[in-house]
N, C-alpha and C. Protein backbone atom coordinates (compact mmCIF):
# COMPACT_ATOMS: atom_id res chain seq x y z
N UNK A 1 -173.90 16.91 -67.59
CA UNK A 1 -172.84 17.88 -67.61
C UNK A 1 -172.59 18.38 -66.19
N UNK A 2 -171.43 17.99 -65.83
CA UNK A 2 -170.76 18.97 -64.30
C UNK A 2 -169.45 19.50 -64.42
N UNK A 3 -169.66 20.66 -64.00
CA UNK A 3 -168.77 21.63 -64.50
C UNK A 3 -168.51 22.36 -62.75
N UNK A 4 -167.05 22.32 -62.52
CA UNK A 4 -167.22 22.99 -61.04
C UNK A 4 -166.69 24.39 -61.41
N UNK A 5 -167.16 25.55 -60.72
CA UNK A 5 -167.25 26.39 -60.32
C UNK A 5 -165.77 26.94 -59.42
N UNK A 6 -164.94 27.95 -60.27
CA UNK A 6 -164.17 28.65 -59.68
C UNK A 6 -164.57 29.88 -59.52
N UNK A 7 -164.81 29.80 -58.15
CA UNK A 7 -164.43 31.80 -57.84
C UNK A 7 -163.66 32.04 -56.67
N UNK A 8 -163.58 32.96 -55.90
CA UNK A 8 -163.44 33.51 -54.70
C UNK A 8 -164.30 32.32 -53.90
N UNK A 9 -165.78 32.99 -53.50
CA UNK A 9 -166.19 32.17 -52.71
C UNK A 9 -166.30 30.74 -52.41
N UNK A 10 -166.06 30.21 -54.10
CA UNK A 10 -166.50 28.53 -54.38
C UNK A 10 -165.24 27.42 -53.60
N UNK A 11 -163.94 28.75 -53.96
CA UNK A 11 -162.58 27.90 -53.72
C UNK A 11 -162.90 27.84 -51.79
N UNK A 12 -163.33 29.23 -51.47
CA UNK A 12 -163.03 29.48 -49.96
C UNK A 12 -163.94 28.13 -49.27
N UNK A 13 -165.09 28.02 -49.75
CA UNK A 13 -166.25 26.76 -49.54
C UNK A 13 -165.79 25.55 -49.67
N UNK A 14 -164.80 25.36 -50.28
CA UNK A 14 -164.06 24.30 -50.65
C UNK A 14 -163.15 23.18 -49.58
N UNK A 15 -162.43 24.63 -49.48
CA UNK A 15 -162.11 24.34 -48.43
C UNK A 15 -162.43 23.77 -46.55
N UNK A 16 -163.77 24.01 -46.73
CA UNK A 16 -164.65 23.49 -45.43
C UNK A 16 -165.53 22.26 -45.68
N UNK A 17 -164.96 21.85 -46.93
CA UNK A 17 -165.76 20.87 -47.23
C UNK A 17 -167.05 20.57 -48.45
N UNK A 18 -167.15 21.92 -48.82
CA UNK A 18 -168.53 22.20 -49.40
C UNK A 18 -168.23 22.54 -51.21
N UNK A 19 -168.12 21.70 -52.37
CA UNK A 19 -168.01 21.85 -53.26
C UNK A 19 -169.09 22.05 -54.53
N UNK A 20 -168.72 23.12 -55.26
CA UNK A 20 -169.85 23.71 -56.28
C UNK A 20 -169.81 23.58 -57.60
N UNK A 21 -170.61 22.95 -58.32
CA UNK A 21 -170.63 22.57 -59.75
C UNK A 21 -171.69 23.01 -60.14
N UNK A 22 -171.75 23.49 -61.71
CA UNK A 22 -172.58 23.73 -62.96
C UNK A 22 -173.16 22.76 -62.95
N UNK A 23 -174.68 22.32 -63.28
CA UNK A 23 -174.88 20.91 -63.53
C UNK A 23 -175.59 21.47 -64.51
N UNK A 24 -176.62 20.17 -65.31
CA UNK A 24 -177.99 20.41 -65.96
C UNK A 24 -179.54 20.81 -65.31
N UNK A 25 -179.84 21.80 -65.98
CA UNK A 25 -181.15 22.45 -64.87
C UNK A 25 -182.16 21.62 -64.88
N UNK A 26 -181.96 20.51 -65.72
CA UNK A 26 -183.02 19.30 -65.12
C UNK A 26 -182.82 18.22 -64.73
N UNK A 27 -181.47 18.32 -64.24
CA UNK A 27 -180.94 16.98 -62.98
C UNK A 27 -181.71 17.16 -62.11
N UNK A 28 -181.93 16.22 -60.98
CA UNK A 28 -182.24 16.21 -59.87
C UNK A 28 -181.06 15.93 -58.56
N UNK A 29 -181.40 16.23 -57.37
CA UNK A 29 -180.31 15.25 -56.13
C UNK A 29 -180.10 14.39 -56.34
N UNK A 30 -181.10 12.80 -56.55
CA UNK A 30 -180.68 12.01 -56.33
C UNK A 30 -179.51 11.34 -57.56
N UNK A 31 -179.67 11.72 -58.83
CA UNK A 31 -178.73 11.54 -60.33
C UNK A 31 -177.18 12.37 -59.85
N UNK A 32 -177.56 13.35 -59.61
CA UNK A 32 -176.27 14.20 -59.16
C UNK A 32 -175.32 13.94 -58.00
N UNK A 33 -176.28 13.30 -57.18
CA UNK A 33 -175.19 12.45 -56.09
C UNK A 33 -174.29 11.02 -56.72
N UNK A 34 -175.42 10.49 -57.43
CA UNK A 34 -174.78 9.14 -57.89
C UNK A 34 -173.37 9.39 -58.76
N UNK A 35 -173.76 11.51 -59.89
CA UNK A 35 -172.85 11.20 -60.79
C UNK A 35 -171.43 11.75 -59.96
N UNK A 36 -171.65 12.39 -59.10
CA UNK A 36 -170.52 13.18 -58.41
C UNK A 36 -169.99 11.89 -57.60
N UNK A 37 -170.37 11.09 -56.89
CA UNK A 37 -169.65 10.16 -56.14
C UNK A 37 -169.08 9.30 -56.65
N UNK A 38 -169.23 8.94 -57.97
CA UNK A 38 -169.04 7.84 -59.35
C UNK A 38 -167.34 8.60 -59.92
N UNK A 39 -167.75 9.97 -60.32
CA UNK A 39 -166.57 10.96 -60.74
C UNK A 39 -165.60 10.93 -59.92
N UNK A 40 -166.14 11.23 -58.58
CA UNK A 40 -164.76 11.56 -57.98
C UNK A 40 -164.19 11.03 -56.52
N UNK A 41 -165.25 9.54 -56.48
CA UNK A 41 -164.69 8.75 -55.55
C UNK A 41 -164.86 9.03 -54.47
N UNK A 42 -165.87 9.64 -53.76
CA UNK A 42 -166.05 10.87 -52.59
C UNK A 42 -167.48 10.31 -51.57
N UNK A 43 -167.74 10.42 -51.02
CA UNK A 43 -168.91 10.07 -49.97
C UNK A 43 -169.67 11.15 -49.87
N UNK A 44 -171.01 11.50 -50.12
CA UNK A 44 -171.54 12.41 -50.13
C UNK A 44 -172.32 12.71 -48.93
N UNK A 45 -172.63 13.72 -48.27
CA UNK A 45 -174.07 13.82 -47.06
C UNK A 45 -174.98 14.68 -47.51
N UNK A 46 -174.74 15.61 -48.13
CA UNK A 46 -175.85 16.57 -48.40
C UNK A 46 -175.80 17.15 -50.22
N UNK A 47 -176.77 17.55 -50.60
CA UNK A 47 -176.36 18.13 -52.06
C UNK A 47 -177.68 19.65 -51.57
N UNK A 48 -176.96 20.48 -51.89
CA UNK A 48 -178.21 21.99 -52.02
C UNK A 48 -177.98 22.33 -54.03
N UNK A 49 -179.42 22.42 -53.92
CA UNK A 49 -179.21 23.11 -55.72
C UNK A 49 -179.92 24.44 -55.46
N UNK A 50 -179.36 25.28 -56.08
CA UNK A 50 -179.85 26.85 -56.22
C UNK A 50 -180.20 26.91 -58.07
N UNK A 51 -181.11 27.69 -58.13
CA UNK A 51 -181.43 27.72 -60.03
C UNK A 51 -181.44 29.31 -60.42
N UNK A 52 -180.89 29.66 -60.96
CA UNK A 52 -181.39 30.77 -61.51
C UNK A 52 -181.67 31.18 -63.40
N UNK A 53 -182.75 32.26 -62.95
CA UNK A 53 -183.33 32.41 -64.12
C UNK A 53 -182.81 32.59 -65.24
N UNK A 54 -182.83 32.80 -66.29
CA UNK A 54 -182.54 32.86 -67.71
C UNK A 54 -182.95 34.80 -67.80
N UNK A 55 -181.79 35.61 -68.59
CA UNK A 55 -182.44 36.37 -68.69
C UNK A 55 -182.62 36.97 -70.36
N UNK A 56 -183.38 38.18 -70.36
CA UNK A 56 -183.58 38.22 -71.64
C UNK A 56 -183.01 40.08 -71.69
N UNK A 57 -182.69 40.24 -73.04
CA UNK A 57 -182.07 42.19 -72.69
C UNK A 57 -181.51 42.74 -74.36
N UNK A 58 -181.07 43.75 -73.73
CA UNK A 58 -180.15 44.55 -75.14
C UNK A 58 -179.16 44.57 -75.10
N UNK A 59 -178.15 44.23 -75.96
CA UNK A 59 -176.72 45.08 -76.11
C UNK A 59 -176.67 46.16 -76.43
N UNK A 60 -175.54 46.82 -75.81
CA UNK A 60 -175.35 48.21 -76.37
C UNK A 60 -175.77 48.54 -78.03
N UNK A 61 -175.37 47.65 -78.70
CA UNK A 61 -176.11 48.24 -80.23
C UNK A 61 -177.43 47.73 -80.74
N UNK A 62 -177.97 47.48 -79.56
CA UNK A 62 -179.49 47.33 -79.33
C UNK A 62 -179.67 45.88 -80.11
N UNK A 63 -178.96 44.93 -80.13
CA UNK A 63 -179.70 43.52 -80.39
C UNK A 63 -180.35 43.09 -79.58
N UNK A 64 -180.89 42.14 -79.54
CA UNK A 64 -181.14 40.94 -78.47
C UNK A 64 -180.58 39.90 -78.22
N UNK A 65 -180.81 39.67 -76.50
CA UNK A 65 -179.85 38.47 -76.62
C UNK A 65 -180.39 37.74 -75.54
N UNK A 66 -180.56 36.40 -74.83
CA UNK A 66 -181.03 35.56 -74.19
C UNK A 66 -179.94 34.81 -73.75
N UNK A 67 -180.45 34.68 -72.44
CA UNK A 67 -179.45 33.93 -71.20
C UNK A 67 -180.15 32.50 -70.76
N UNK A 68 -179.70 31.43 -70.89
CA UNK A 68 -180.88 30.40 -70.63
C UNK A 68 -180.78 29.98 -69.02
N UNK A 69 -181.63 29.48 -68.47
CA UNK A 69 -182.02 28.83 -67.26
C UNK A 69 -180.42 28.33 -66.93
N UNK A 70 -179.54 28.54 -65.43
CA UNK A 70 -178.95 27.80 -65.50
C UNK A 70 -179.04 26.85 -63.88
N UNK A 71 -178.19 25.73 -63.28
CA UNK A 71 -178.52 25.41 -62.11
C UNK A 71 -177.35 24.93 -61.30
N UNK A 72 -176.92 25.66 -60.25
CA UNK A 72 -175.57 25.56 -59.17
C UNK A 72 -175.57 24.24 -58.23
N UNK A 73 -174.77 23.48 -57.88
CA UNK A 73 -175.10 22.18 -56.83
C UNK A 73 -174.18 22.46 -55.99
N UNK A 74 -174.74 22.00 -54.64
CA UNK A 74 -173.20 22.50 -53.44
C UNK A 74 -173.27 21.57 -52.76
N UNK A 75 -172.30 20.69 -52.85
CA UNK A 75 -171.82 19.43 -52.54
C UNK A 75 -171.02 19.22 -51.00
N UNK A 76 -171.84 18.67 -49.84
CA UNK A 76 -170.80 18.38 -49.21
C UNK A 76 -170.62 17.11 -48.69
N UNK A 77 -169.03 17.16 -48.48
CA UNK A 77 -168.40 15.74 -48.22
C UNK A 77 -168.62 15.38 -46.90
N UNK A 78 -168.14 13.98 -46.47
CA UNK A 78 -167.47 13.40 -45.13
C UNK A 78 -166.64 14.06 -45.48
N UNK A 79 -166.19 14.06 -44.03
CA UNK A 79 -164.92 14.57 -43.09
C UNK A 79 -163.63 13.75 -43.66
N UNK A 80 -162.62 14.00 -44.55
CA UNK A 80 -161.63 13.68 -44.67
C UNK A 80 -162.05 13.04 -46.42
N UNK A 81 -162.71 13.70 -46.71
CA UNK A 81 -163.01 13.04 -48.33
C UNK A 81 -162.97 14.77 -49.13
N UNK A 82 -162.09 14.64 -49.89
CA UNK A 82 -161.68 15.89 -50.84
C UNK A 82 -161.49 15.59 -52.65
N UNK A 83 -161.96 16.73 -52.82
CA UNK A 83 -161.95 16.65 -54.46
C UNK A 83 -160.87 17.22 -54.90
N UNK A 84 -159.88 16.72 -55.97
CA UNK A 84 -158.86 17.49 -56.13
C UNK A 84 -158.70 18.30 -57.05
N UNK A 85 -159.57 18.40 -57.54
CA UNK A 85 -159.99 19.94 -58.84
C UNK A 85 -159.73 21.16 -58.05
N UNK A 86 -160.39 20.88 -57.27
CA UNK A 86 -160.59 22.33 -55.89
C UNK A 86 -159.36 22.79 -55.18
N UNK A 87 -158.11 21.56 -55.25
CA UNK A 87 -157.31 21.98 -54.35
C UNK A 87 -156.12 23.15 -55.25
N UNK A 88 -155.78 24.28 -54.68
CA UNK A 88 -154.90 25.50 -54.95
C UNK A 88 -153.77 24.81 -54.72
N UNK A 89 -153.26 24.96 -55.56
CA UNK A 89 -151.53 25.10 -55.75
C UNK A 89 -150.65 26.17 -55.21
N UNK A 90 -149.56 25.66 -54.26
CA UNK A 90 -148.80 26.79 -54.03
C UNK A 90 -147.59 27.43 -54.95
N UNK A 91 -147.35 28.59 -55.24
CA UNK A 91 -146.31 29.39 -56.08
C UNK A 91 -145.43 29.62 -55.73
């Protein structure tokens, strides 16, 4: 599963080259390069993964509820290789 990441910062990163996807928290680099360069036709140099924890808590009417493990990938390209999910449309 890769899922890219819209926000503020992800689009601004994007733009310099550096693209961010949802993956599975038990991919590794080397699967995630193969599946991202396979997807979207792109040359890869670097992959960074960040993970964060799962959390656990209350709702306001005091249930419980659980957040599971999830894991971020930040993808960057060669110079002149772009993903076009990422690219903004003008209005």
């Amino acid at each position: 599963m890769i899922k890219p990441v819209f926000t503020e910062k992800s689009l601004k990163m994007a733009k310099q080259g550096q693209y961010t996807f949802w993956v599975n928290s038990d991919a590794d680099k080397a699967s995630l390069k193969s599946q991202i360069a396979k997807m979207f036709d792109v040359h890869i140099i670097s992959i960074k993964t960040i993970k964060k924890a799962g959390e656990k808590g209350r709702n306001a009417r005091g249930r419980r509820f659980t957040k599971l493990d999830s894991k971020k990938a930040v993808v960057s390209l060669k110079d002149g290789d772009k993903i076009d999910v990422f690219e903004e449309s003008k209005k």
